[in-house]
PDB file of N, CA and C in Angstrom:
ATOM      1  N   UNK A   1      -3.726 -55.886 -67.791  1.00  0.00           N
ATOM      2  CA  UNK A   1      -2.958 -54.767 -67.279  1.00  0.00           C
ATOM      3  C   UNK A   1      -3.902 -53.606 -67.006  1.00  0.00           C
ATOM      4  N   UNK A   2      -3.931 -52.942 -66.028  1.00  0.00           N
ATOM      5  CA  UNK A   2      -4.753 -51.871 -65.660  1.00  0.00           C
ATOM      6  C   UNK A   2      -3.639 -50.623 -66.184  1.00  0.00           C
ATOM      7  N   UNK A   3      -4.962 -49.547 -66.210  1.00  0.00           N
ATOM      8  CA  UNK A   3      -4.586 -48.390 -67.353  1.00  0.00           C
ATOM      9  C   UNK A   3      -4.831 -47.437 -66.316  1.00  0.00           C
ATOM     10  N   UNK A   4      -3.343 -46.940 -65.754  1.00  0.00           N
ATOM     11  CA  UNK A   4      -3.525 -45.971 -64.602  1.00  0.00           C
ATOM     12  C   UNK A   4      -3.390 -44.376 -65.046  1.00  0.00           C
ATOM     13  N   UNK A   5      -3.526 -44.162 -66.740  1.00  0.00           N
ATOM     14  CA  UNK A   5      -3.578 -42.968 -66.816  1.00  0.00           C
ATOM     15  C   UNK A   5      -4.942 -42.106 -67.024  1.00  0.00           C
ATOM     16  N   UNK A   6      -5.816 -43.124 -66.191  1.00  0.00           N
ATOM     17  CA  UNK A   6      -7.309 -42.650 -66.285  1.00  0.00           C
ATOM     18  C   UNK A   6      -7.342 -41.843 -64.831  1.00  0.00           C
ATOM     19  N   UNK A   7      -8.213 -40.905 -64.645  1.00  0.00           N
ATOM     20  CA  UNK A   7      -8.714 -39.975 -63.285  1.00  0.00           C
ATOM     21  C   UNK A   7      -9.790 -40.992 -62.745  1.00  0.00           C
ATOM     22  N   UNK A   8      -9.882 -40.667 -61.201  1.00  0.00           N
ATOM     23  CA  UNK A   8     -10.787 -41.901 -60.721  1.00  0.00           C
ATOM     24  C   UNK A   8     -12.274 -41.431 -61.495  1.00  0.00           C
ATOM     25  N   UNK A   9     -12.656 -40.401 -61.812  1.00  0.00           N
ATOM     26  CA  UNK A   9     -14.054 -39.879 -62.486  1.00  0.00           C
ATOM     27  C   UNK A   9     -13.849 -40.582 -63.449  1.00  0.00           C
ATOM     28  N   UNK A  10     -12.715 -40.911 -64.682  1.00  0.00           N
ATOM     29  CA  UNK A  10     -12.713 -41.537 -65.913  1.00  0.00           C
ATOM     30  C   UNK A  10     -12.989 -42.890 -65.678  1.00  0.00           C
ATOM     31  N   UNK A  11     -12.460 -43.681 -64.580  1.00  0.00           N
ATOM     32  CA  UNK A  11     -12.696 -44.665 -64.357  1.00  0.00           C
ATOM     33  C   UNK A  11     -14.126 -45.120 -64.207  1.00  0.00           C
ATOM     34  N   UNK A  12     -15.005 -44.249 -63.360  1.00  0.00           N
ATOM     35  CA  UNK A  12     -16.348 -44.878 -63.000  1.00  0.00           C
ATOM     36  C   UNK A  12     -17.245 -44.385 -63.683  1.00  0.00           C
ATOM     37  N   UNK A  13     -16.745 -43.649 -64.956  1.00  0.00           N
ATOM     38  CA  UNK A  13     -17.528 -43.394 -66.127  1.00  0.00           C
ATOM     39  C   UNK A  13     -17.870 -44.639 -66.846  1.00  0.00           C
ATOM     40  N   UNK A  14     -16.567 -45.445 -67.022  1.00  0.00           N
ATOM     41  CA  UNK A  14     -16.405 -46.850 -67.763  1.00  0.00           C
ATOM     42  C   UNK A  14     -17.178 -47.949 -66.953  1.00  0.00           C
ATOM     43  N   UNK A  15     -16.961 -47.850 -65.788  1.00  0.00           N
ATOM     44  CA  UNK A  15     -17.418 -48.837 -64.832  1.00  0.00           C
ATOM     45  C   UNK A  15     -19.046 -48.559 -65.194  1.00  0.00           C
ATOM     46  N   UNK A  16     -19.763 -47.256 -64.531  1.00  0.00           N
ATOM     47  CA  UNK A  16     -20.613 -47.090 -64.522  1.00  0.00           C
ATOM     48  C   UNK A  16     -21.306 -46.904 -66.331  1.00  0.00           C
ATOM     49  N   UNK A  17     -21.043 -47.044 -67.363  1.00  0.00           N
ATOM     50  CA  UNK A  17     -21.580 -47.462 -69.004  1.00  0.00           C
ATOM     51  C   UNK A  17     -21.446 -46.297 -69.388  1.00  0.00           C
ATOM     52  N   UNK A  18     -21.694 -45.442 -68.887  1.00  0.00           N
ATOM     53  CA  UNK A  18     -22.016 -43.951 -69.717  1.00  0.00           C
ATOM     54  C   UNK A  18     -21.304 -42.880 -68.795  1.00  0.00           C
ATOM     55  N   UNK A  19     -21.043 -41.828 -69.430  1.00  0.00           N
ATOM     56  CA  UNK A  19     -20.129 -40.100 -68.708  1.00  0.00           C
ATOM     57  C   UNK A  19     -21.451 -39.893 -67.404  1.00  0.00           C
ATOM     58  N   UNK A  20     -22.923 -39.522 -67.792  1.00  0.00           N
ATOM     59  CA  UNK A  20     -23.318 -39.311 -66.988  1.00  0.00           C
ATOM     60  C   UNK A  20     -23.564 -39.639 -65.399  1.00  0.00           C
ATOM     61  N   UNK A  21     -23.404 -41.366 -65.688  1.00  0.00           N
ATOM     62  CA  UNK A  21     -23.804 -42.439 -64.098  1.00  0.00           C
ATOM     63  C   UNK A  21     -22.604 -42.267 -63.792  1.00  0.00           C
ATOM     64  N   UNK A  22     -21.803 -41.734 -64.230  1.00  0.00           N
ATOM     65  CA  UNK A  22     -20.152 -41.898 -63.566  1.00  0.00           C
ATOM     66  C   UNK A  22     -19.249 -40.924 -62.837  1.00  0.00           C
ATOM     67  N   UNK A  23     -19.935 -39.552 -63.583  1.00  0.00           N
ATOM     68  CA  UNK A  23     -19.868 -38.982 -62.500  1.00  0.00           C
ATOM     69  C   UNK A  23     -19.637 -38.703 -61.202  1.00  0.00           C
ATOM     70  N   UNK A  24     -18.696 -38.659 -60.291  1.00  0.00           N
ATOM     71  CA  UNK A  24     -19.050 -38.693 -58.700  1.00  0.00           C
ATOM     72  C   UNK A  24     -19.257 -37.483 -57.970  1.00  0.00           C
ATOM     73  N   UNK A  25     -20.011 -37.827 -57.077  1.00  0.00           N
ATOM     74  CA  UNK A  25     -20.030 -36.931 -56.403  1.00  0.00           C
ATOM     75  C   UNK A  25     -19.229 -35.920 -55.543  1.00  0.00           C
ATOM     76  N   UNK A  26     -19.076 -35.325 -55.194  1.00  0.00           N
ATOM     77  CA  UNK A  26     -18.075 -34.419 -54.535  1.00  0.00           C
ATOM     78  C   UNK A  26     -18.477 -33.999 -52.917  1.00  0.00           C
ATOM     79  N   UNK A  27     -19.946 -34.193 -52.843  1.00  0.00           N
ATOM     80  CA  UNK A  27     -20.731 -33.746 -51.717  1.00  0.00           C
ATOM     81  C   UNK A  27     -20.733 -35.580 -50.288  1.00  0.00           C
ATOM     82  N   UNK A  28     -20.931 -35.312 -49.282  1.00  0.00           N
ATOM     83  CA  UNK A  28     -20.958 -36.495 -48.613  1.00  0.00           C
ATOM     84  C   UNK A  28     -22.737 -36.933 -48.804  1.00  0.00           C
ATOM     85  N   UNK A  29     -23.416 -35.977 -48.905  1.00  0.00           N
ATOM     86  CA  UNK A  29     -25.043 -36.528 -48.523  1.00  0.00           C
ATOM     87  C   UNK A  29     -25.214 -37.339 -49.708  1.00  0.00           C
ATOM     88  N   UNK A  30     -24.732 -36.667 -51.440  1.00  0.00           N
ATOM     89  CA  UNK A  30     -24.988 -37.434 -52.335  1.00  0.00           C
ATOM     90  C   UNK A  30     -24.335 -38.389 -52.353  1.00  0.00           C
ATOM     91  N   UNK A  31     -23.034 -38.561 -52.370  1.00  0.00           N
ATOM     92  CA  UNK A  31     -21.911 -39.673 -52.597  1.00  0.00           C
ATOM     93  C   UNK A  31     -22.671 -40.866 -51.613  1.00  0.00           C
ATOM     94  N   UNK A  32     -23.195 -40.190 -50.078  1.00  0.00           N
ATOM     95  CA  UNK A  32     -23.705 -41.192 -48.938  1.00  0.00           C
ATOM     96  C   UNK A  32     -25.278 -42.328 -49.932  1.00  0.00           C
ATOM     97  N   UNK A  33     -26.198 -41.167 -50.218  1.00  0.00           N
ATOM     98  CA  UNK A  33     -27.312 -41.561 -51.261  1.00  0.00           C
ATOM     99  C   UNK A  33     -26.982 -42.566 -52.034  1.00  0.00           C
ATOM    100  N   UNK A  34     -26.147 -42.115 -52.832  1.00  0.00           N
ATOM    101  CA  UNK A  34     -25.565 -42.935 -54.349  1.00  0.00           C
ATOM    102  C   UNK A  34     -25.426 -44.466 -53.586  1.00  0.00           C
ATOM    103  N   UNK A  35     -24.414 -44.616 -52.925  1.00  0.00           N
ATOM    104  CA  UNK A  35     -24.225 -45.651 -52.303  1.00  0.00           C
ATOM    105  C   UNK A  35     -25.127 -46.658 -51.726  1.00  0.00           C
ATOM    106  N   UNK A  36     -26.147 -46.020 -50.922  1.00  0.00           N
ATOM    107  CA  UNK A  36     -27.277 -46.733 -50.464  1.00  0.00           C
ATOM    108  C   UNK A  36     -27.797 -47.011 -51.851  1.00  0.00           C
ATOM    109  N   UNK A  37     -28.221 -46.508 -52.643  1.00  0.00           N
ATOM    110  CA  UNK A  37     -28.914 -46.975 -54.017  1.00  0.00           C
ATOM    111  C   UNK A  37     -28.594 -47.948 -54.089  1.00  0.00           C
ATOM    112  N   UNK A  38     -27.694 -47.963 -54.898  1.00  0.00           N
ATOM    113  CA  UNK A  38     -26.223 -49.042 -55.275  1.00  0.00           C
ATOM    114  C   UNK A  38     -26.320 -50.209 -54.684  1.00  0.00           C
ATOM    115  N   UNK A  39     -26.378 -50.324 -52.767  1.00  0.00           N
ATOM    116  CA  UNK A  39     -26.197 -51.092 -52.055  1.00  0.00           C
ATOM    117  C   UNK A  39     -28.472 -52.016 -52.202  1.00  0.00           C
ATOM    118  N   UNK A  40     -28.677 -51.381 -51.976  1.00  0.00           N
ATOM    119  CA  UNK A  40     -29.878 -51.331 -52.239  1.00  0.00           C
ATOM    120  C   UNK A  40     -30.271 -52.526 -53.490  1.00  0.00           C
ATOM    121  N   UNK A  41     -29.856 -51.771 -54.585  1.00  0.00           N
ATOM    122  CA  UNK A  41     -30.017 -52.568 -56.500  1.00  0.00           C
ATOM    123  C   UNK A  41     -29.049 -54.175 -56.060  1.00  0.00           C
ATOM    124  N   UNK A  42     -28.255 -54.326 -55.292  1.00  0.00           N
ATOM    125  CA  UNK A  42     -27.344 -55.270 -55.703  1.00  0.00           C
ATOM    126  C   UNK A  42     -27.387 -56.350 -54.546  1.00  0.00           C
ATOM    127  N   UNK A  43     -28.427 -56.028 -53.349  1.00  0.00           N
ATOM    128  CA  UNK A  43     -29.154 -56.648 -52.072  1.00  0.00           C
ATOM    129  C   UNK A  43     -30.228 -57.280 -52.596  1.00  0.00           C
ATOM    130  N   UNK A  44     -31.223 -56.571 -53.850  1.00  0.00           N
ATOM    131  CA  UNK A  44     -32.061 -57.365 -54.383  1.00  0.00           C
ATOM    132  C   UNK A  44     -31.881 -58.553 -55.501  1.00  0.00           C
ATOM    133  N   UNK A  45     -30.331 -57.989 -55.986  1.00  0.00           N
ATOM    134  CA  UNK A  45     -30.602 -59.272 -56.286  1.00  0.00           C
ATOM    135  C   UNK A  45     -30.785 -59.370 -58.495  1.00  0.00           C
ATOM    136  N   UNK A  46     -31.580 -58.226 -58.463  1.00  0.00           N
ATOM    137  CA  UNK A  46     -31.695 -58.809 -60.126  1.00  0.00           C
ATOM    138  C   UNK A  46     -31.097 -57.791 -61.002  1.00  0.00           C
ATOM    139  N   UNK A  47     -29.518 -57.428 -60.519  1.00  0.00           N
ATOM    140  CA  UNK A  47     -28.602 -57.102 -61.559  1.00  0.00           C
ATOM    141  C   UNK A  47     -27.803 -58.149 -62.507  1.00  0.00           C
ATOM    142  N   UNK A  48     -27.303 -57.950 -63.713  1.00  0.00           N
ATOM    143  CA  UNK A  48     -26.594 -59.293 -64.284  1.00  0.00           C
ATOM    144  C   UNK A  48     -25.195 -58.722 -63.288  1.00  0.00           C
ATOM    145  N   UNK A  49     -24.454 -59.908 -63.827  1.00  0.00           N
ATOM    146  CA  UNK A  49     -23.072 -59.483 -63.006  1.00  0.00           C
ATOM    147  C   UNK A  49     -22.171 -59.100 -63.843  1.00  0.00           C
ATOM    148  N   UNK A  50     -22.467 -58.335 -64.605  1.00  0.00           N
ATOM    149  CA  UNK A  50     -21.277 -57.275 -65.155  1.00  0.00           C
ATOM    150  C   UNK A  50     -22.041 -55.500 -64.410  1.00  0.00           C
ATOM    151  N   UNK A  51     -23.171 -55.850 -64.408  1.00  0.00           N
ATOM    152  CA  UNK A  51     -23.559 -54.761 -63.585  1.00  0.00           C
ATOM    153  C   UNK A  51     -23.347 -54.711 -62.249  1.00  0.00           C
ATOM    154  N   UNK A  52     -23.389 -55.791 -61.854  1.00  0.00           N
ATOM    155  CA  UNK A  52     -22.799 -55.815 -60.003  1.00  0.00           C
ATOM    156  C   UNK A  52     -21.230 -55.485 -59.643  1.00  0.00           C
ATOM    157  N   UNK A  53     -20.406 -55.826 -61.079  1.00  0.00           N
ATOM    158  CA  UNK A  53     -19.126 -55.526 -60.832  1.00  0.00           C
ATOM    159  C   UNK A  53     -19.308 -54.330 -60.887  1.00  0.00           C
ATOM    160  N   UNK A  54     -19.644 -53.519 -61.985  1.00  0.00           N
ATOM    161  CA  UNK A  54     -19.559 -52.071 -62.105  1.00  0.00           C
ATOM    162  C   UNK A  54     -19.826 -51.121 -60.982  1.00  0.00           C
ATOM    163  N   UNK A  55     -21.390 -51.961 -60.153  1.00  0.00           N
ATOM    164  CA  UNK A  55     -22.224 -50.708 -59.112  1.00  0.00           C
ATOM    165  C   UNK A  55     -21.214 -51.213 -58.046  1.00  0.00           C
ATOM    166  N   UNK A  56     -20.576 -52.377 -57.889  1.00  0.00           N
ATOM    167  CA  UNK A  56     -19.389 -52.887 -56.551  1.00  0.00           C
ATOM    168  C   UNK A  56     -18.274 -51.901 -56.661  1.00  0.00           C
ATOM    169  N   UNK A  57     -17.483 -51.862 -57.817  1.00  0.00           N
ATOM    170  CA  UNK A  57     -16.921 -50.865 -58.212  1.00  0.00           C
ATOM    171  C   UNK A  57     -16.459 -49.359 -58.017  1.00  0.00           C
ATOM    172  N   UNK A  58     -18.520 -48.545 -58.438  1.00  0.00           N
ATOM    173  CA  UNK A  58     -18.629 -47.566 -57.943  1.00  0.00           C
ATOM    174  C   UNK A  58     -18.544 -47.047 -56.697  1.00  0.00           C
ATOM    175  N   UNK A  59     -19.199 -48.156 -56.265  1.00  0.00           N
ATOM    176  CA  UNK A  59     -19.394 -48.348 -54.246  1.00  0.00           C
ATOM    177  C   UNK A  59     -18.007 -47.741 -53.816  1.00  0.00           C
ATOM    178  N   UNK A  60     -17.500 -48.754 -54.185  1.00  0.00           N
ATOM    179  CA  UNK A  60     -16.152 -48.707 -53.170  1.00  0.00           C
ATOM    180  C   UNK A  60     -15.552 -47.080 -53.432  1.00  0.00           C
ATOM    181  N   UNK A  61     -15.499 -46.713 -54.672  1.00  0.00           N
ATOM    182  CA  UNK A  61     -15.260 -45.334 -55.080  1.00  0.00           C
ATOM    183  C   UNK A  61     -16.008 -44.159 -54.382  1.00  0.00           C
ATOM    184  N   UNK A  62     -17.113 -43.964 -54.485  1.00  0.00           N
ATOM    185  CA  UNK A  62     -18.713 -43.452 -53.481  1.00  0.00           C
ATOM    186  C   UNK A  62     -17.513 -43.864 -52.104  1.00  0.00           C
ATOM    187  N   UNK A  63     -17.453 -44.952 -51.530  1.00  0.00           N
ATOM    188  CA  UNK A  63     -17.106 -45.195 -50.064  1.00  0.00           C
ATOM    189  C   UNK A  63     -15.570 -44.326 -49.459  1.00  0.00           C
ATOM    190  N   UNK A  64     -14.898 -44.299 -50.358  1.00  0.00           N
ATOM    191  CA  UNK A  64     -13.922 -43.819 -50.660  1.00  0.00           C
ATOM    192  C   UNK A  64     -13.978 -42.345 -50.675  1.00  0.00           C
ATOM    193  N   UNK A  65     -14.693 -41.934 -51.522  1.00  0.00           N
ATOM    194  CA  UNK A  65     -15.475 -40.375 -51.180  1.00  0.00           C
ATOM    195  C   UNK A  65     -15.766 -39.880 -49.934  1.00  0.00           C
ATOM    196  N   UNK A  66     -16.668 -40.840 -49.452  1.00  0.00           N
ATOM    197  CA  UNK A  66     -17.298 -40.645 -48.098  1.00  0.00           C
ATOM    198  C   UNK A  66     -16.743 -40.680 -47.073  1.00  0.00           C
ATOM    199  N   UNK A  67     -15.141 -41.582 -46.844  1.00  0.00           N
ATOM    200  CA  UNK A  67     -14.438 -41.426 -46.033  1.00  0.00           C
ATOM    201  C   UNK A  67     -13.474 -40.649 -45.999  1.00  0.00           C
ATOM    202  N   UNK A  68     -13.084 -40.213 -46.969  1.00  0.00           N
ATOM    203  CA  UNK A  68     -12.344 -38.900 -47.126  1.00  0.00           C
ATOM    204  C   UNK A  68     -12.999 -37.921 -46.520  1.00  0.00           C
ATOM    205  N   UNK A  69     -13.833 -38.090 -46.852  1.00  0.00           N
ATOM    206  CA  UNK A  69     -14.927 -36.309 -46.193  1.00  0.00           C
ATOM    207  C   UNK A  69     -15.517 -36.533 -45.142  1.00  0.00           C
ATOM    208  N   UNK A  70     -15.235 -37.483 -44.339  1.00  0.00           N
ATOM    209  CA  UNK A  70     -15.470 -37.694 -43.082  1.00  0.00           C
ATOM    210  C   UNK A  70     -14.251 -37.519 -42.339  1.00  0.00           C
ATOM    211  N   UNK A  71     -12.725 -38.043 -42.925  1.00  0.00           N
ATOM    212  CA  UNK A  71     -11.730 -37.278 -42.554  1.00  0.00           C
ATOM    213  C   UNK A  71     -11.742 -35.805 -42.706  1.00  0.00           C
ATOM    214  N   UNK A  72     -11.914 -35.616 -43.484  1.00  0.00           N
ATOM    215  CA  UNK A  72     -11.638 -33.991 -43.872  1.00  0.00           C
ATOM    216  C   UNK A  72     -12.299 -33.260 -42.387  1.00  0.00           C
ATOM    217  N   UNK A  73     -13.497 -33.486 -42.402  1.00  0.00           N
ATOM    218  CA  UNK A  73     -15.074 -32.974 -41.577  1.00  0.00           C
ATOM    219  C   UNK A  73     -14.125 -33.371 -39.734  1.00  0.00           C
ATOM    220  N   UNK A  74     -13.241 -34.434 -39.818  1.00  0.00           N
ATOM    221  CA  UNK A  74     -13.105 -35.239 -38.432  1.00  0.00           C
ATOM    222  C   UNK A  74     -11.846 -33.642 -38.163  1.00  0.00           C
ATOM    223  N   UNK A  75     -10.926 -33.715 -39.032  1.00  0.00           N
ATOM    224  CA  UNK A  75      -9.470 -32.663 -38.453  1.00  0.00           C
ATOM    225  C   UNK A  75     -10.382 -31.119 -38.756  1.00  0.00           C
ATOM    226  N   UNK A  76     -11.281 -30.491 -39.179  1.00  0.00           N
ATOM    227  CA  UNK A  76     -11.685 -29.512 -39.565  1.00  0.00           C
ATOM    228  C   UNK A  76     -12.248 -29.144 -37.762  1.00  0.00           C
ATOM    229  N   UNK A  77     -12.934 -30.175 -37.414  1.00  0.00           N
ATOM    230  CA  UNK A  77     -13.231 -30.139 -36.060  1.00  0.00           C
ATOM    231  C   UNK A  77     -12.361 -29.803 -35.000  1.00  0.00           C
ATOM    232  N   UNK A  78     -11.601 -30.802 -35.185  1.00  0.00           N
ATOM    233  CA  UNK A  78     -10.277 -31.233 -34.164  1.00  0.00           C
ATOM    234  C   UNK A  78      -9.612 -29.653 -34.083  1.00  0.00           C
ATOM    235  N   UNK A  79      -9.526 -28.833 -35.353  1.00  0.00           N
ATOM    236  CA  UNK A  79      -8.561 -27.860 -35.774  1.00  0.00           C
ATOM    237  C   UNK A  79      -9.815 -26.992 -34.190  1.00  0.00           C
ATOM    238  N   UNK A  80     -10.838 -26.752 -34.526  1.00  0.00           N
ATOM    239  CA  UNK A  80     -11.879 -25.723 -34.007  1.00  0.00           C
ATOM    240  C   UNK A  80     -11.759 -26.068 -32.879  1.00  0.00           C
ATOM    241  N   UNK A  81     -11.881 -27.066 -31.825  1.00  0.00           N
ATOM    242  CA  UNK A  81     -11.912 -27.582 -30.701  1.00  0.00           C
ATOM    243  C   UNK A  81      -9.956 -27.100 -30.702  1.00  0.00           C
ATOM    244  N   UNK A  82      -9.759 -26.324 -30.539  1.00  0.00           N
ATOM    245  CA  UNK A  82      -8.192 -26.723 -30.373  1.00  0.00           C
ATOM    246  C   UNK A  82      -7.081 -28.042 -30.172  1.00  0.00           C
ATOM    247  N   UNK A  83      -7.778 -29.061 -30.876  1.00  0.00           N
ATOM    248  CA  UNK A  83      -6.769 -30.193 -30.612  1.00  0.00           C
ATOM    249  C   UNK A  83      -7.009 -30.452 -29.005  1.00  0.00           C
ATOM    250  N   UNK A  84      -8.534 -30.001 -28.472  1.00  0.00           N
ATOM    251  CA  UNK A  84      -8.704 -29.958 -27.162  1.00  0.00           C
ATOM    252  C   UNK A  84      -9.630 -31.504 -26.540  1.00  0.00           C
ATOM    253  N   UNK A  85      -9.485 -32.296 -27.363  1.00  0.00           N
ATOM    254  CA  UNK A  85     -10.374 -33.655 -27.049  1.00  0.00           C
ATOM    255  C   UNK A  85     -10.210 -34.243 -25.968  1.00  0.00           C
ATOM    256  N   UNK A  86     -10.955 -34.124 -25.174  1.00  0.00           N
ATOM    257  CA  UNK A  86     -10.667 -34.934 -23.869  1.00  0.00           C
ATOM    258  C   UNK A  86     -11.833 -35.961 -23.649  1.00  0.00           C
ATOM    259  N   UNK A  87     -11.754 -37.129 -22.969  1.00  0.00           N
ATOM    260  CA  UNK A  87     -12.379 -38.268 -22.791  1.00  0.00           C
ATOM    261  C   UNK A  87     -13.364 -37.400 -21.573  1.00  0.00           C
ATOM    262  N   UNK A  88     -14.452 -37.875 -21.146  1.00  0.00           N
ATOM    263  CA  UNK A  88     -15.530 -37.377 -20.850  1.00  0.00           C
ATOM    264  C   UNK A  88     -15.561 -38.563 -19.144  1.00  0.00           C
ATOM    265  N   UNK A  89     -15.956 -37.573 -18.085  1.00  0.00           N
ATOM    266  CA  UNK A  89     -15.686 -38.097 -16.697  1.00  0.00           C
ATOM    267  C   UNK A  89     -17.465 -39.244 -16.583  1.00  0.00           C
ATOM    268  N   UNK A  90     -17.263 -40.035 -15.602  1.00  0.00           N
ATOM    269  CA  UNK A  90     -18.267 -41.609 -15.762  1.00  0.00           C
ATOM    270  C   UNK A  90     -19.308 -40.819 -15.961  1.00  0.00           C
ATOM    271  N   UNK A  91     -19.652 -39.287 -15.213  1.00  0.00           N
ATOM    272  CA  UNK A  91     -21.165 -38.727 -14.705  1.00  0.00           C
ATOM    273  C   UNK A  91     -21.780 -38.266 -16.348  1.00  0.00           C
ATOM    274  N   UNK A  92     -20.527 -38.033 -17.549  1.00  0.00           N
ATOM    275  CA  UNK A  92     -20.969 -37.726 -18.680  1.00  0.00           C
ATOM    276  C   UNK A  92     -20.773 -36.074 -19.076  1.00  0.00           C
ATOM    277  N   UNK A  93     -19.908 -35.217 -18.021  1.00  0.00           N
ATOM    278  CA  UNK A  93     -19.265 -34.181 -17.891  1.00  0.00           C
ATOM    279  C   UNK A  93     -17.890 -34.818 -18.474  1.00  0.00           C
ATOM    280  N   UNK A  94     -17.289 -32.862 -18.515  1.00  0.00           N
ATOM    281  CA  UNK A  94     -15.893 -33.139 -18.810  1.00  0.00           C
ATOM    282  C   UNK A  94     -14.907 -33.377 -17.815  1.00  0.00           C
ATOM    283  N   UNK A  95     -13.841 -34.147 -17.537  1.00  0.00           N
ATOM    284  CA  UNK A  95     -12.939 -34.054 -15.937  1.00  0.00           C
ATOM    285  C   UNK A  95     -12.609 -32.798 -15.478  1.00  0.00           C
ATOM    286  N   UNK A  96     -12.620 -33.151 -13.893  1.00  0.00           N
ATOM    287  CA  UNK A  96     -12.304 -31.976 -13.799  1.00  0.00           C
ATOM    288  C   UNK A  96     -11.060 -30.991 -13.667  1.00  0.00           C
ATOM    289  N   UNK A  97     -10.521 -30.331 -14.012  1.00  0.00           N
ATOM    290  CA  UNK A  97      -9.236 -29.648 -13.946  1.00  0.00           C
ATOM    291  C   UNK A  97      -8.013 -29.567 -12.864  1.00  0.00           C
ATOM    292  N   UNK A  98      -9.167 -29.552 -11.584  1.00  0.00           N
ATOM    293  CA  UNK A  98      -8.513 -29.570 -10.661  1.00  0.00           C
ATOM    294  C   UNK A  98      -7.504 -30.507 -10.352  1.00  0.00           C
TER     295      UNK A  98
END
């Protein structure tokens, strides 16, 4: 039975062994970092696999981060551009109005 009265930080405290590795990030460059690490340690190959579950784990959490704040970053735009997105004419200009 999974124990959903943990915060996702409580969770990848456990995942990740200790309070400190579990931590997440809040920022996209680190959360982006963390991940490559992660992806990195578990491409080579000589984690046991209770550690691959854990850094798989974190990943997806880190990924999860990262796409949130790539949403966030995507409508923050959209808001500034006035909801003004227009598809771009063959020459690589914008169409023209007329």
């Amino acid at each position: 039975m999974v124990d959903h009265s943990r915060t996702p930080g409580e969770a990848g405290a456990v995942a990740g062994g200790n309070a400190a590795s579990g931590a997440l990030p809040q920022d996209f460059e680190t959360a982006l970092a963390q991940l490559e690490a992660l992806v990195s340690q578990m491409e080579n190959g000589s984690l046991p696999l209770d550690q691959s579950l854990a850094a798989y784990q974190k990943g997806v959490e880190l990924a999860r981060i990262c796409q949130k704040l790539l949403d966030t970053a995507e409508q923050q735009v959209k808001v500034l551009q006035g909801n003004l997105l227009r598809p771009l004419d063959e020459a690589g200009g914008p169409p023209d109005e007329g």
